[in-house]
Protein backbone atom coordinates (compact mmCIF):
# COMPACT_ATOMS: atom_id res chain seq x y z
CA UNK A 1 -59.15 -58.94 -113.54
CA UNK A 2 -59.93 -56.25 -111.62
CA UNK A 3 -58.53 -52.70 -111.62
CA UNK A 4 -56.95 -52.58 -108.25
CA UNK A 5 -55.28 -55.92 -108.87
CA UNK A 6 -53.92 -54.68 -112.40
CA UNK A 7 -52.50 -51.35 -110.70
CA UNK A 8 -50.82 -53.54 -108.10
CA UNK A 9 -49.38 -56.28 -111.02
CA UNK A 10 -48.28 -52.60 -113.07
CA UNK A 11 -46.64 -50.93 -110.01
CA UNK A 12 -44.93 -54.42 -109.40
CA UNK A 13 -43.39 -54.71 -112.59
CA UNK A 14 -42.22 -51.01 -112.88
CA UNK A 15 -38.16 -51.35 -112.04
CA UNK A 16 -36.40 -47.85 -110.40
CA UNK A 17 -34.27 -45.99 -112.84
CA UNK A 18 -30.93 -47.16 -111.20
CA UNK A 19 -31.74 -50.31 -111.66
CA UNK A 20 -32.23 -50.45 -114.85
CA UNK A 21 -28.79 -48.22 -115.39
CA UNK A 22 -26.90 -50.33 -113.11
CA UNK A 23 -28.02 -53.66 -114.59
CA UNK A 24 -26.99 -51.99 -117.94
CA UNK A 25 -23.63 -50.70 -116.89
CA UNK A 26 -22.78 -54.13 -115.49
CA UNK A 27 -23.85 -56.09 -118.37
CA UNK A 28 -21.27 -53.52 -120.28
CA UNK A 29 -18.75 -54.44 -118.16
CA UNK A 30 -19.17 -58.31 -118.64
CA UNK A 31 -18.58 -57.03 -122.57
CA UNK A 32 -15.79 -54.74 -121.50
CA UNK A 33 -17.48 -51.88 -123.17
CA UNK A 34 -17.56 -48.18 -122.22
CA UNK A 35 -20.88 -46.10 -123.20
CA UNK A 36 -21.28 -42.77 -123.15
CA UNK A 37 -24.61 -40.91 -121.56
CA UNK A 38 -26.10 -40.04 -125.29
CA UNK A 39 -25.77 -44.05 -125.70
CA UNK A 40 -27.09 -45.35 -122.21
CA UNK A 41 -29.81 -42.89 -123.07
CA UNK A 42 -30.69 -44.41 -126.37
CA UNK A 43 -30.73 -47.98 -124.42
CA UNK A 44 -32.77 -47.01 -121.48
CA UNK A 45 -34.89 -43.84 -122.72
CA UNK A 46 -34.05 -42.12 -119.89
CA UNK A 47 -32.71 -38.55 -120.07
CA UNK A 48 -28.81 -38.13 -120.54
CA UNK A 49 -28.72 -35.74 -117.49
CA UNK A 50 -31.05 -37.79 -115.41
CA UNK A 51 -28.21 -41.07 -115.96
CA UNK A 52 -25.21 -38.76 -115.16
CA UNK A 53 -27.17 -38.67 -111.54
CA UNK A 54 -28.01 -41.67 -110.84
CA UNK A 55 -24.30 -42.48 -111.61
CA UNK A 56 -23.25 -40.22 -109.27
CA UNK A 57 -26.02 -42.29 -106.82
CA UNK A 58 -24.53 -45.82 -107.80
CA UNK A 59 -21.26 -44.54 -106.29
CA UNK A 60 -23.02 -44.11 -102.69
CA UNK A 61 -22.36 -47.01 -100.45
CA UNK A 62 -26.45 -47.07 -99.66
CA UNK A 63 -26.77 -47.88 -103.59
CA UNK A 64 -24.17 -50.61 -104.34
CA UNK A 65 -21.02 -48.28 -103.65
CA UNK A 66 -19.83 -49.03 -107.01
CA UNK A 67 -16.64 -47.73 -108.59
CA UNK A 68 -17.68 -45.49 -111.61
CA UNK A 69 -14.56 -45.08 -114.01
CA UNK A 70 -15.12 -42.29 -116.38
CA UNK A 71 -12.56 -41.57 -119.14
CA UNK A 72 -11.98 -39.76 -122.57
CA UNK A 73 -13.56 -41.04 -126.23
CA UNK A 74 -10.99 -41.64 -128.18
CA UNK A 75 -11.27 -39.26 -130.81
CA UNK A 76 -11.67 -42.33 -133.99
CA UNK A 77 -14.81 -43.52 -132.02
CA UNK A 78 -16.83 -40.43 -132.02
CA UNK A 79 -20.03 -41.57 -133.36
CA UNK A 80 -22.99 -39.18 -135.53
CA UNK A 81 -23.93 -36.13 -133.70
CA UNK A 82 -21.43 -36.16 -130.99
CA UNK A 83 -18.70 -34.92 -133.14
CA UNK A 84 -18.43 -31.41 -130.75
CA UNK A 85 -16.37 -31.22 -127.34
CA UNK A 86 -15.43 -33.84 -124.99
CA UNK A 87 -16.68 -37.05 -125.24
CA UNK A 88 -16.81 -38.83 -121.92
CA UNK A 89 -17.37 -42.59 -121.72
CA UNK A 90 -18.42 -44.88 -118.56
CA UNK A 91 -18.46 -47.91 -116.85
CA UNK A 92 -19.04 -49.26 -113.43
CA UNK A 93 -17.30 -51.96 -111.15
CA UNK A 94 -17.90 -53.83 -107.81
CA UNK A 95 -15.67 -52.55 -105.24
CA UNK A 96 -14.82 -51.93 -101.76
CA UNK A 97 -14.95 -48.71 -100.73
CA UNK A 98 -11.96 -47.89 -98.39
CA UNK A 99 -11.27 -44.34 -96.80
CA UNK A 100 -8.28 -42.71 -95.76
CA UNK A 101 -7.78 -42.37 -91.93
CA UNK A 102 -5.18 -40.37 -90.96
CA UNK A 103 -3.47 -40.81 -87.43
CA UNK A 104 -1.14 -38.80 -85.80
CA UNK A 105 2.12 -39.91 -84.97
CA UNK A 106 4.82 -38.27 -82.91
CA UNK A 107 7.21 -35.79 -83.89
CA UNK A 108 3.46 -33.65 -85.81
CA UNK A 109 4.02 -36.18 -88.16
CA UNK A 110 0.79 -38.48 -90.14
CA UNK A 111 0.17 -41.69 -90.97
CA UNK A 112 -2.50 -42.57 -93.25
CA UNK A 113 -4.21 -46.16 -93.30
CA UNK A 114 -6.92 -47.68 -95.24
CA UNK A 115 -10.19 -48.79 -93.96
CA UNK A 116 -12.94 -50.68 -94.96
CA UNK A 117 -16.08 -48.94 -95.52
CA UNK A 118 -18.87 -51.26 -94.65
């Protein structure tokens, strides 16, 4: 095979970081498990600070606009090594994104309505 096919087969096959996380995160969420950034970074040997952005990206409505839900390790499930400070766990969801709109309404007073974010 030749070298410039190879490099296109290799660059074909390469998945982006995101997608990796995000097919993670959802497979989590099928098990109804939370992970933390120390474990998604022993699954997908990326960098714990390099997952708590592209979780911040997922929740962008150009990248899925998923709902990331982020809550508190319950102190019993602390595992080796992570026994210091907060422990914060993850996991994503599918959801609309709506926005607040307000509208004005007589007497100064407002009226806020959902929208859908498409």
């Amino acid at each position: 095979m030749r070298r410039t096919q190879r490099r296109e087969l290799i660059r074909a096959a390469r998945r982006r970081q995101r997608d990796v996380l995000c097919d993670v995160m959802l497979s989590a969420r099928q098990c109804e498990t939370w992970l933390t950034l120390d474990e998604l970074s022993k699954l997908t040997n990326y960098p714990p600070a390099s997952i708590s952005a592209q979780l911040r990206h997922l929740r962008k409505p150009e990248y899925g606009g998923f709902a990331v839900e982020k809550r508190q390790r319950a102190a019993g499930r602390t595992l080796r090594g992570e026994d210091f400070g907060t422990i914060w766990e993850y996991q994503i969801k599918r959801a609309i994104r709506r926005k607040i709109v307000a509208a004005r309404v007589r007497r100064g007073e407002r009226e806020n309505s959902l929208q859908q974010v498409a």
